[in-house]
Protein backbone atom coordinates (compact mmCIF):
# COMPACT_ATOMS: atom_id res chain seq x y z
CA UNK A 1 30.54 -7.92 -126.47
CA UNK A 2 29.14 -10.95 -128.65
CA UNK A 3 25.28 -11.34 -128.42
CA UNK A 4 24.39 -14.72 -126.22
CA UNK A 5 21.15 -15.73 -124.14
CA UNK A 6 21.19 -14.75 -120.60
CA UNK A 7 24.02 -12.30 -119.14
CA UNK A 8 27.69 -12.90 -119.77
CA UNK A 9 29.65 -14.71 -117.08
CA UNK A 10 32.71 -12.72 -116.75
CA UNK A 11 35.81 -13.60 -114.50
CA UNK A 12 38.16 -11.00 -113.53
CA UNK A 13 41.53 -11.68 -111.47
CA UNK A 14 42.89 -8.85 -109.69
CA UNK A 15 39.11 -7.20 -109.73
CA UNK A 16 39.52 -5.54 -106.23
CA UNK A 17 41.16 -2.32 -107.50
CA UNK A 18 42.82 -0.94 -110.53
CA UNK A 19 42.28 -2.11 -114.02
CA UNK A 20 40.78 -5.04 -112.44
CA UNK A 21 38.12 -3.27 -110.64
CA UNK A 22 37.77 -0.85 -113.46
CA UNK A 23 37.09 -4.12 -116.22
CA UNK A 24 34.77 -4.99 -113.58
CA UNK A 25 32.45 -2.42 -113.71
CA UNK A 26 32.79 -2.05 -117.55
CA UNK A 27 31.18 -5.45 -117.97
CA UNK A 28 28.69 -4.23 -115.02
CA UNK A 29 27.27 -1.57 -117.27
CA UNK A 30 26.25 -4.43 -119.58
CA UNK A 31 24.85 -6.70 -117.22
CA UNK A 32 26.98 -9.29 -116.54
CA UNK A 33 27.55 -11.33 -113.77
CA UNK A 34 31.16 -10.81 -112.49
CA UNK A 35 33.10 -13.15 -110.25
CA UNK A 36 35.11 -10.85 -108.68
CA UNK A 37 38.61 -12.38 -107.54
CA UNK A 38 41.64 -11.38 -105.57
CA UNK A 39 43.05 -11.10 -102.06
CA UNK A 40 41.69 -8.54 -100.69
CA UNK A 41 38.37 -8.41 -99.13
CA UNK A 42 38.30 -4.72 -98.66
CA UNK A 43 38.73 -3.91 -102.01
CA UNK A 44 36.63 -6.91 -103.40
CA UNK A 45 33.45 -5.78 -101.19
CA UNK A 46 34.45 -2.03 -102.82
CA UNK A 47 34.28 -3.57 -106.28
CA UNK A 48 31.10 -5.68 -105.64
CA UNK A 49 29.32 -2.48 -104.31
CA UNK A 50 30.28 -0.79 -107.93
CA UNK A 51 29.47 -3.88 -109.89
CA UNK A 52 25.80 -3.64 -108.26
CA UNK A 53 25.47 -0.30 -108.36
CA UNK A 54 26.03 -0.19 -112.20
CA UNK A 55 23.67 -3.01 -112.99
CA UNK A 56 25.39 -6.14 -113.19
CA UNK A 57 25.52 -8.91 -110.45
CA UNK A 58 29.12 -10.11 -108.58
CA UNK A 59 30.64 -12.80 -106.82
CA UNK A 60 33.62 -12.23 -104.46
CA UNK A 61 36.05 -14.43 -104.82
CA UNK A 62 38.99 -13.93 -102.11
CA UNK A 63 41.96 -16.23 -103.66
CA UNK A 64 45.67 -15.86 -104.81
CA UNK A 65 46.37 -16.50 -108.03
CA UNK A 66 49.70 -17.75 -107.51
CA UNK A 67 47.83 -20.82 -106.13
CA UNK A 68 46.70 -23.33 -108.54
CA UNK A 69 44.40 -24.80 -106.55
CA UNK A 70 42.32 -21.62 -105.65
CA UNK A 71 42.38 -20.37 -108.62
CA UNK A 72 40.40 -23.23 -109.66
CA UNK A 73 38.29 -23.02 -106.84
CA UNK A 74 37.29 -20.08 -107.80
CA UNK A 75 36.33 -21.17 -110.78
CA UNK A 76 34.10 -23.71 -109.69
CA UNK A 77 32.55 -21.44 -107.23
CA UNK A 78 31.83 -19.10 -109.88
CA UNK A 79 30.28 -21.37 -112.43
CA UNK A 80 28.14 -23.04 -109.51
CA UNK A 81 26.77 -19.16 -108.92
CA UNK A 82 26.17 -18.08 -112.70
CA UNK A 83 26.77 -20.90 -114.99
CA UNK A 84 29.85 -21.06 -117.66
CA UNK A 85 32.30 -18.92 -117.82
CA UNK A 86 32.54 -16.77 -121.07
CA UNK A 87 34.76 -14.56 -120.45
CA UNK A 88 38.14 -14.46 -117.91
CA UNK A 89 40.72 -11.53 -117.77
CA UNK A 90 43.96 -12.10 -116.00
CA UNK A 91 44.62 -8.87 -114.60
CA UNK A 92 46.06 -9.39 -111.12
CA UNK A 93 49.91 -8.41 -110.60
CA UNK A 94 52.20 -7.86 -107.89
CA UNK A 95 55.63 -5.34 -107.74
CA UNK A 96 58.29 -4.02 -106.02
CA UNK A 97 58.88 -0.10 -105.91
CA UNK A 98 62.81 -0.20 -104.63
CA UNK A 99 65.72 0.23 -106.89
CA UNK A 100 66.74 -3.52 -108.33
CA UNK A 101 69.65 -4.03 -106.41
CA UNK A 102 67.37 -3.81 -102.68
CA UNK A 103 64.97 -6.04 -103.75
CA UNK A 104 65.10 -9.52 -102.38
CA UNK A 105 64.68 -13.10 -103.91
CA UNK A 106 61.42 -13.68 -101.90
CA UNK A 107 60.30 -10.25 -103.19
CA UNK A 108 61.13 -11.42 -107.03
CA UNK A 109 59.83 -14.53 -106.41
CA UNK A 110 56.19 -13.57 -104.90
CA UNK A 111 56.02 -11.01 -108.40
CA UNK A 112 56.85 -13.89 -110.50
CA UNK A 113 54.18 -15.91 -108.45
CA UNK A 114 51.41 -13.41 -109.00
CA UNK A 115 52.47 -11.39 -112.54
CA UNK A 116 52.82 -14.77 -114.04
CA UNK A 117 52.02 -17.85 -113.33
CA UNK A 118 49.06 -16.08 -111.91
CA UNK A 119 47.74 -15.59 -115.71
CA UNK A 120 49.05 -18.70 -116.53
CA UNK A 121 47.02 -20.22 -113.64
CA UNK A 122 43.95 -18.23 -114.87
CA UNK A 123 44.28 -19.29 -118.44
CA UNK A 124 44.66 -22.66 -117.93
CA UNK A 125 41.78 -22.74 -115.34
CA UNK A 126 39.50 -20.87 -118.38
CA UNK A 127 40.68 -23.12 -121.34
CA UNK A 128 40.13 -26.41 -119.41
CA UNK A 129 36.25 -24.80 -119.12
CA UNK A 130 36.51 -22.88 -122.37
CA UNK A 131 37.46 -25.29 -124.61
CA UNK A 132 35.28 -28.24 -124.50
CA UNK A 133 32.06 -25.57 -125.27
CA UNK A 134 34.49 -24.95 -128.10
């Protein structure tokens, strides 16, 4: 992790189990300050109790990334808590386990939602932060 004042500010989609959660607590061993985002709030309170317990401080965030619009309220909410964003890691997803032929076009579409534009979403919501602080 680069050297800069202060903690890192660190967003993670998909934080409330997984890779997610387990990126989460990585950057919680250095210190950072975490918002923690995804659906849900089971697993996000899980991940904020890890994130404190290792040393860094979190934010839950309950959102979908397949929306736009909460995805950048998120964002918002996150940077109002800790200041800019430094970091964001699009690791939210969503599948199917059925053979291809049983799975449905609302099932395919809610993957497509979430696997992808769901990091699109996320990466557009960082750059329009990101980029300006160059």
């Amino acid at each position: 992790m680069r050297q800069i004042p202060g903690p890192e500010v660190v967003m993670v989609t998909g934080a409330s189990a997984g890779v997610g959660r387990a990126i989460a607590c990585e950057y919680a061993r250095h210190g950072a300050h975490i918002g923690l985002l995804a659906r849900g709030r089971a697993g996000l309170e899980g991940a904020l109790r890890d994130v404190e317990r290792l040393g860094g401080e979190g934010l839950i965030l309950q959102a979908d990334v397949a929306s736009p619009e909460a995805v950048e309220t998120a964002a918002a909410q996150l940077e109002k808590r800790f200041g800019p964003i430094d970091i964001w890691v699009n690791v939210a997803f969503a599948t199917v386990f059925s053979p291809f032929t049983e799975i449905t076009p609302a099932e395919f579409k809610r993957v497509t939602e979430v696997s992808y534009l769901g990091f699109v979403h996320g990466t557009q919501v960082a750059l329009k932060r990101m980029i300006p602080r160059d």
